[in-house]
N, C-alpha and C. Protein backbone atom coordinates (compact mmCIF):
# COMPACT_ATOMS: atom_id res chain seq x y z
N UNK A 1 0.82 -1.19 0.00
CA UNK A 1 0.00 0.00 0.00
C UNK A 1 0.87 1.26 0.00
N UNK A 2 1.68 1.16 0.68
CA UNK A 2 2.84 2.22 0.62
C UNK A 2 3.81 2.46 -0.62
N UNK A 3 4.34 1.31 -1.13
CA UNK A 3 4.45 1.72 -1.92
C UNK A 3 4.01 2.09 -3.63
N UNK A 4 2.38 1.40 -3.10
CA UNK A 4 1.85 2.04 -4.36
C UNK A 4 1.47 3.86 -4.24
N UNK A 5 1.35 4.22 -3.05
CA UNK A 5 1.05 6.09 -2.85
C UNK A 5 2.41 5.87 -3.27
N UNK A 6 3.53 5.85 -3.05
CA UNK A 6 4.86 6.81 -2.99
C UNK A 6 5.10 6.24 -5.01
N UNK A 7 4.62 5.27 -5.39
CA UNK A 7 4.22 4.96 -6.73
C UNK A 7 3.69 6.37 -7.70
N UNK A 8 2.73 6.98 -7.00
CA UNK A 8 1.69 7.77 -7.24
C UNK A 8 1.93 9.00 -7.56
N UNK A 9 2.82 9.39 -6.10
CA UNK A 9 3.22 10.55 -5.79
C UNK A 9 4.29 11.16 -6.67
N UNK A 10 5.08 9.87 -6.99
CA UNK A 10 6.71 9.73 -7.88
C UNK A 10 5.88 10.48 -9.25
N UNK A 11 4.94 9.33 -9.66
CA UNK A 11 4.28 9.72 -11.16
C UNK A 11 3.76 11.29 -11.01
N UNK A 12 3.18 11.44 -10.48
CA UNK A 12 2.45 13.00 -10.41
C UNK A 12 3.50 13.69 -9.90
N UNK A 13 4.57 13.63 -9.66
CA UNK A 13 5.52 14.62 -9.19
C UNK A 13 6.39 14.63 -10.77
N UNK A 14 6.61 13.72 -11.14
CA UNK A 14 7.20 13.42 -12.37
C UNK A 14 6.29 14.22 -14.11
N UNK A 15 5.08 13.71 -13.58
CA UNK A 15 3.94 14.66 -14.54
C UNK A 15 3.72 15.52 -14.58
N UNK A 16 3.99 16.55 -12.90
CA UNK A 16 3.79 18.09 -12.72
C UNK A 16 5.28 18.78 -13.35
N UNK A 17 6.91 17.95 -13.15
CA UNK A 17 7.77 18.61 -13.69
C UNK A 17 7.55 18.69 -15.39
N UNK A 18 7.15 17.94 -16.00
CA UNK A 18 7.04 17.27 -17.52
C UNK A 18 6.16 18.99 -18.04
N UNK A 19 5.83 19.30 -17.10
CA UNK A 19 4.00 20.10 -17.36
C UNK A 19 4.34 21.35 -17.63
N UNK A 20 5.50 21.81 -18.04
CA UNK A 20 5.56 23.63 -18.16
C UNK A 20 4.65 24.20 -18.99
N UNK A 21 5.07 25.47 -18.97
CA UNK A 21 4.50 26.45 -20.20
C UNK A 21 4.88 26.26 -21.43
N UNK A 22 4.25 26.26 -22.61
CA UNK A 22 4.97 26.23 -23.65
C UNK A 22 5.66 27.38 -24.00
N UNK A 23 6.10 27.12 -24.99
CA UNK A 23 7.78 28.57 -25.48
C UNK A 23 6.28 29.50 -26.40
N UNK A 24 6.68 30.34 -25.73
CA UNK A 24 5.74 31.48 -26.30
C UNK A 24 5.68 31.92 -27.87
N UNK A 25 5.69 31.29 -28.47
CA UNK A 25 6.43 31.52 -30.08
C UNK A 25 5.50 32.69 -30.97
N UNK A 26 4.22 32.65 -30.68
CA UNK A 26 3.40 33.76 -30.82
C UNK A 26 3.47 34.98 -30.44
N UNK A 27 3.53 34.73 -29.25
CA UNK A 27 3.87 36.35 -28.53
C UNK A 27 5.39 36.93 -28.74
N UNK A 28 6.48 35.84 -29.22
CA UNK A 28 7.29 36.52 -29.62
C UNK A 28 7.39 37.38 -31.05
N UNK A 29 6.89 36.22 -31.85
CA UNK A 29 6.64 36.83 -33.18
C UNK A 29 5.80 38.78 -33.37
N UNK A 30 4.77 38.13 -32.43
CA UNK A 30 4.04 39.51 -32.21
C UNK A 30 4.61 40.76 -32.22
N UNK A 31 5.56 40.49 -30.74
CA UNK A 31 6.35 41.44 -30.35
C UNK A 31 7.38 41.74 -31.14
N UNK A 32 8.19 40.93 -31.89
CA UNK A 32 9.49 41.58 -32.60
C UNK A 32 8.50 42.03 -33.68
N UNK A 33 7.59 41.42 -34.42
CA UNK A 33 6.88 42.62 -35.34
C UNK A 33 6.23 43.89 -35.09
N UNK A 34 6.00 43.49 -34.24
CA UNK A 34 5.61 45.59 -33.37
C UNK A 34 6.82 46.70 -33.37
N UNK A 35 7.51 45.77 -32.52
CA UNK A 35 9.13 46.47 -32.57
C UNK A 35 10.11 47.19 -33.94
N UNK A 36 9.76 45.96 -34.97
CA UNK A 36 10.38 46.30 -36.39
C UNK A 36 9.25 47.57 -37.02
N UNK A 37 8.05 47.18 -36.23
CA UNK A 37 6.86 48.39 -37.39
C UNK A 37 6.96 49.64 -36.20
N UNK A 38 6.97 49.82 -35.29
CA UNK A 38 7.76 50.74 -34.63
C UNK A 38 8.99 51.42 -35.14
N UNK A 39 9.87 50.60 -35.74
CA UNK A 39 11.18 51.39 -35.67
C UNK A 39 10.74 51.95 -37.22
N UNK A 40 10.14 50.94 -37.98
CA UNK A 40 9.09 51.95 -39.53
C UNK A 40 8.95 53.05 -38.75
N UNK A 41 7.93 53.31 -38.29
CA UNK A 41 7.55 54.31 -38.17
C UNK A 41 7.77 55.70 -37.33
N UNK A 42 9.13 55.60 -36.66
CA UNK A 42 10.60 56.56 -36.78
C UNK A 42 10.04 56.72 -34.51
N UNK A 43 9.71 55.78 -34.43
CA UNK A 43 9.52 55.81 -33.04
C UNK A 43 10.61 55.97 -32.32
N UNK A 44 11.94 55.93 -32.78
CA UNK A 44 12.79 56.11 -31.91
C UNK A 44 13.24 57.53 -31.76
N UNK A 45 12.53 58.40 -32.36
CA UNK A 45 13.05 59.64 -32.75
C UNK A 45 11.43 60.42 -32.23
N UNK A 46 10.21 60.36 -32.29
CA UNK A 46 8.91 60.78 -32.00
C UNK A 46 8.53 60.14 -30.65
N UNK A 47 9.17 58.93 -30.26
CA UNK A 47 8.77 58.35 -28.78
C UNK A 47 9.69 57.59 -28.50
N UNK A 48 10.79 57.87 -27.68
CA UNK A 48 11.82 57.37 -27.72
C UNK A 48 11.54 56.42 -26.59
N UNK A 49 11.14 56.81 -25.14
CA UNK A 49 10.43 56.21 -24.44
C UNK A 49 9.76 54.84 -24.59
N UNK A 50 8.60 54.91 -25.27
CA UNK A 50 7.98 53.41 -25.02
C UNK A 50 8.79 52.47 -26.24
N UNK A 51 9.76 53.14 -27.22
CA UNK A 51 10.31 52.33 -28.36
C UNK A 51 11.37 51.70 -27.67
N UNK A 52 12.32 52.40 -26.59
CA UNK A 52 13.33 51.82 -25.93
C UNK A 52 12.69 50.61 -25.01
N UNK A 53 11.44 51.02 -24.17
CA UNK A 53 10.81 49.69 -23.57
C UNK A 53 10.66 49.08 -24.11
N UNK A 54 10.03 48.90 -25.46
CA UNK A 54 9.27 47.72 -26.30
C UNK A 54 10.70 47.02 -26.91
N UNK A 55 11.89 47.31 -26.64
CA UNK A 55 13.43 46.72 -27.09
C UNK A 55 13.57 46.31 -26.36
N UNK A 56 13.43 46.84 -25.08
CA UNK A 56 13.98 45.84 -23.74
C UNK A 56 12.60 44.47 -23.41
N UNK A 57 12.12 45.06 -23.41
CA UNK A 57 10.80 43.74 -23.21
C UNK A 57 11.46 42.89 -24.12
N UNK A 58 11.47 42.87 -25.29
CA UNK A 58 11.32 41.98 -26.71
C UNK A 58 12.60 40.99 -26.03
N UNK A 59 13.88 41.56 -25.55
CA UNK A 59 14.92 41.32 -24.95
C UNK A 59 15.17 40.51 -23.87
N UNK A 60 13.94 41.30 -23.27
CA UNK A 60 13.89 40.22 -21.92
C UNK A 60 13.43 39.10 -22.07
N UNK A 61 11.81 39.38 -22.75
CA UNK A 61 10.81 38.07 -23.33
C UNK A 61 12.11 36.98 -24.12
N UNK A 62 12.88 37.30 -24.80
CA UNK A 62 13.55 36.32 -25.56
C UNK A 62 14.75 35.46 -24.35
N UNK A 63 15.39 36.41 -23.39
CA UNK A 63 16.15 35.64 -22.57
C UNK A 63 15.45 34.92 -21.27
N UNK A 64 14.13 35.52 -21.16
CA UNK A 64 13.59 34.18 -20.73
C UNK A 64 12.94 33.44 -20.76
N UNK A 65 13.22 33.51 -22.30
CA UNK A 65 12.60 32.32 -23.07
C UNK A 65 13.65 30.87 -22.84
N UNK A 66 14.83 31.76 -22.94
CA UNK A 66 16.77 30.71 -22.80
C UNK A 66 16.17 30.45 -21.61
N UNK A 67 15.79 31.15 -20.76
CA UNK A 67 15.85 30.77 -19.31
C UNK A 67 14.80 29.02 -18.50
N UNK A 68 13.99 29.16 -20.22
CA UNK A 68 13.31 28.46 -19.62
C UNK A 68 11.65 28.67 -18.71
N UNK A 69 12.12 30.12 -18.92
CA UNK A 69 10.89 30.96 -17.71
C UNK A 69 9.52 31.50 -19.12
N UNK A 70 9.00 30.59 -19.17
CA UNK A 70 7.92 30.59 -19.69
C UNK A 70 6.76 31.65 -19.79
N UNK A 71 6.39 31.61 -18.73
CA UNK A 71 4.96 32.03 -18.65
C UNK A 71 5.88 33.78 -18.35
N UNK A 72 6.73 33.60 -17.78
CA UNK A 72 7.18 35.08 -17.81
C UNK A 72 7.50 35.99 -19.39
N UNK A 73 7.61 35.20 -20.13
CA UNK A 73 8.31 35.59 -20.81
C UNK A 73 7.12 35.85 -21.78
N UNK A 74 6.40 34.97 -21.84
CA UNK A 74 5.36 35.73 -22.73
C UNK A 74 4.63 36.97 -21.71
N UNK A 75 4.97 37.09 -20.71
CA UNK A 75 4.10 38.45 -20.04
C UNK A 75 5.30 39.48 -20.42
N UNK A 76 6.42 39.26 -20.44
CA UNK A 76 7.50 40.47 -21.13
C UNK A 76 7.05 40.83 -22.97
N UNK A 77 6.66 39.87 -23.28
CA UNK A 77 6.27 39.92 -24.77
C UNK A 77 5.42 40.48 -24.69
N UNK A 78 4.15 40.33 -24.62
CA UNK A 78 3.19 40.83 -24.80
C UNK A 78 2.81 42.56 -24.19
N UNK A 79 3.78 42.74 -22.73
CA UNK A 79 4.02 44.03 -22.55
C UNK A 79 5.05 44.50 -23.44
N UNK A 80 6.04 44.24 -24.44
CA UNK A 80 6.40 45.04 -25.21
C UNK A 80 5.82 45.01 -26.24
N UNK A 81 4.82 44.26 -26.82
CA UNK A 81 4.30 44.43 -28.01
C UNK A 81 3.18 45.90 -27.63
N UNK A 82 2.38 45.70 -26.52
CA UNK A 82 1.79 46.91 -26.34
C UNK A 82 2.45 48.06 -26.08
N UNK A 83 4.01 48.14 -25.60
CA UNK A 83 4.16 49.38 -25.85
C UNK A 83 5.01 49.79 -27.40
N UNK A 84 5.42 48.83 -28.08
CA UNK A 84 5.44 49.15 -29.56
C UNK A 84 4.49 49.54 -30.01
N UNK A 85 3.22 48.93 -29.90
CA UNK A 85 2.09 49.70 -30.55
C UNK A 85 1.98 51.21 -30.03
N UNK A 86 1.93 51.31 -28.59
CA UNK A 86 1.92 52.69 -27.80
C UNK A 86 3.05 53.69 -28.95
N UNK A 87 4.09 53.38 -29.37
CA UNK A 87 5.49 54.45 -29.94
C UNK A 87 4.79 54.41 -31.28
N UNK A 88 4.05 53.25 -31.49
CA UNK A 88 3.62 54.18 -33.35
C UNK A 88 2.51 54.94 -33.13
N UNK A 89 1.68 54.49 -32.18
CA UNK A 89 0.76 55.64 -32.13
C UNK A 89 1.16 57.30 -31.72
N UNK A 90 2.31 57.09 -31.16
CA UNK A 90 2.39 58.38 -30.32
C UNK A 90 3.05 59.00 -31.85
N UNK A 91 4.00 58.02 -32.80
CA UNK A 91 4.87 58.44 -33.33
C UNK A 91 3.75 59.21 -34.76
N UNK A 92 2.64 58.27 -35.21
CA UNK A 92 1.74 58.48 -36.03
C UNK A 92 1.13 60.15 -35.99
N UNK A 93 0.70 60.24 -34.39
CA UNK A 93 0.44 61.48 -33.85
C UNK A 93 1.40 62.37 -33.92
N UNK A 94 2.75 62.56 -33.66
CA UNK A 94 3.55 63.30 -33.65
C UNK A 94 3.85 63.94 -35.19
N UNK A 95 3.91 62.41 -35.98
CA UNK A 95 4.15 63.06 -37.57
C UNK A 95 3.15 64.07 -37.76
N UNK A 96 1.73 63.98 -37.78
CA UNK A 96 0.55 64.45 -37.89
C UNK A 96 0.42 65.59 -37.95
N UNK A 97 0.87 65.85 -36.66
CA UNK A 97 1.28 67.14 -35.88
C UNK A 97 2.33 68.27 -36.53
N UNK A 98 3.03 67.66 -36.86
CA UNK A 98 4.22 68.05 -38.07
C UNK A 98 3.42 68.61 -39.00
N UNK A 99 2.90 67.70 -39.75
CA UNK A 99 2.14 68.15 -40.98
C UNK A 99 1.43 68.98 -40.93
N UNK A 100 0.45 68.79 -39.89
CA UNK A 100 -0.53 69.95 -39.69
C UNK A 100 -0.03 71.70 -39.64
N UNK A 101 1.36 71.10 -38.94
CA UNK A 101 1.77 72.95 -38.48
C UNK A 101 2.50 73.37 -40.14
N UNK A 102 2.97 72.34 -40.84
CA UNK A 102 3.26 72.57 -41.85
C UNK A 102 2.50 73.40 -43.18
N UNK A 103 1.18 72.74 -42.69
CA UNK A 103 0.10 73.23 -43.57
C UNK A 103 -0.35 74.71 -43.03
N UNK A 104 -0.64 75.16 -42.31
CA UNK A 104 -1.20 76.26 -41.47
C UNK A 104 0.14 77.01 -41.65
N UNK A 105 1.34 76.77 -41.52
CA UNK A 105 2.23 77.96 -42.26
C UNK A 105 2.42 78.20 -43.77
N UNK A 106 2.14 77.25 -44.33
CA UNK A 106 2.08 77.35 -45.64
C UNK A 106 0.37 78.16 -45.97
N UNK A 107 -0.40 77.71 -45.15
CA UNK A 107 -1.60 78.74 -45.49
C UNK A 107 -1.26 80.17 -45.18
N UNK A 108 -0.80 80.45 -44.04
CA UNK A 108 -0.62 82.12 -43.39
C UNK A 108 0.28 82.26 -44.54
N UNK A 109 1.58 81.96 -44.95
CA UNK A 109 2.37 82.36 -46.30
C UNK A 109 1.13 82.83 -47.45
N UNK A 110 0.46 81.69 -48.09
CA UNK A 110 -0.53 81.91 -48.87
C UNK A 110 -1.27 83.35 -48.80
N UNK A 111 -1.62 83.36 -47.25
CA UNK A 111 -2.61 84.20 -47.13
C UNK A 111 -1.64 85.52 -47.22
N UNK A 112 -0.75 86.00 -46.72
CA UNK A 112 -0.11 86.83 -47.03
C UNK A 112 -0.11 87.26 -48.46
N UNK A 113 0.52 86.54 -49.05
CA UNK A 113 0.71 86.68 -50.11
C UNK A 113 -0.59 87.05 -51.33
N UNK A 114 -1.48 86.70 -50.89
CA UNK A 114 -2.78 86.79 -51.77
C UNK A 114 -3.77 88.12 -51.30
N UNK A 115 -3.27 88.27 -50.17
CA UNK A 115 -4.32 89.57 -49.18
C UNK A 115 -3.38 90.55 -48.84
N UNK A 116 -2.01 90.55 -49.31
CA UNK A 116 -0.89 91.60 -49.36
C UNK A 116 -0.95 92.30 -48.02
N UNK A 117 -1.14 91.02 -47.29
CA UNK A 117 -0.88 91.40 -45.66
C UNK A 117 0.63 91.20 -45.25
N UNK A 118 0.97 92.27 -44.34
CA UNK A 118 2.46 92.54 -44.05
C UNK A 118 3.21 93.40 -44.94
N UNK A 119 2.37 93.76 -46.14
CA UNK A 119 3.18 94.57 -47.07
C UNK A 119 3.23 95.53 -46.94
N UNK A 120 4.26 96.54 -47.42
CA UNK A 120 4.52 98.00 -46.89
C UNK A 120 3.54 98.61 -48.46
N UNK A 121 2.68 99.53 -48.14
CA UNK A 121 2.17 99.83 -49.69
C UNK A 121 2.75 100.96 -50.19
């Protein structure tokens, strides 16, 4: 009787080590593609901030992936994939922003120029 429990215990101790997380291969993919469409879209220069996190996550997620540390590692992934997305949005906005002021000086030029405002007569 005894040693069919310590039988038991061996197997289910043996079945719980066997039992990890799998290697996150999705969430990595995810994340280094956020990261690469991030650095498209000039995030290191418009949000330097969450583009440097979403490098270190991607970084971490991958070494502990080596590590073996599973379930961590897709929670490093998946927090840098959201903040890659966070640096193109900010970066999307920032271009935007550019443009916009671009346009509105090129209108006041226009308008000058057409309503001979600022001119000495």
């Amino acid at each position: 009787m005894v040693m069919r429990r310590l039988a038991v215990v061996s197997l289910l101790v043996l079945l719980g080590a066997c039992a990890s997380a799998p290697v996150p291969s999705l969430e990595l993919s995810h994340a280094r593609d956020a990261v690469a469409r991030a650095q498209s879209a000039g995030a290191a220069d418009y949000a330097p901030v969450d583009y440097k996190m979403a490098r270190e996550g991607l970084e971490s997620g991958r070494a502990l992936i080596t590590q073996r540390e599973h379930t961590a590692a897709k929670q490093a992934l998946q927090k840098a994939e959201i903040r890659a997305e966070l640096a193109i949005m900010k970066s999307n906005a920032a271009r935007l922003r550019a443009e916009v002021q671009a346009k509105e000086t090129e209108n006041a030029n226009l308008r000058r120029e057409l309503l001979g405002e600022g001119q000495v007569p």
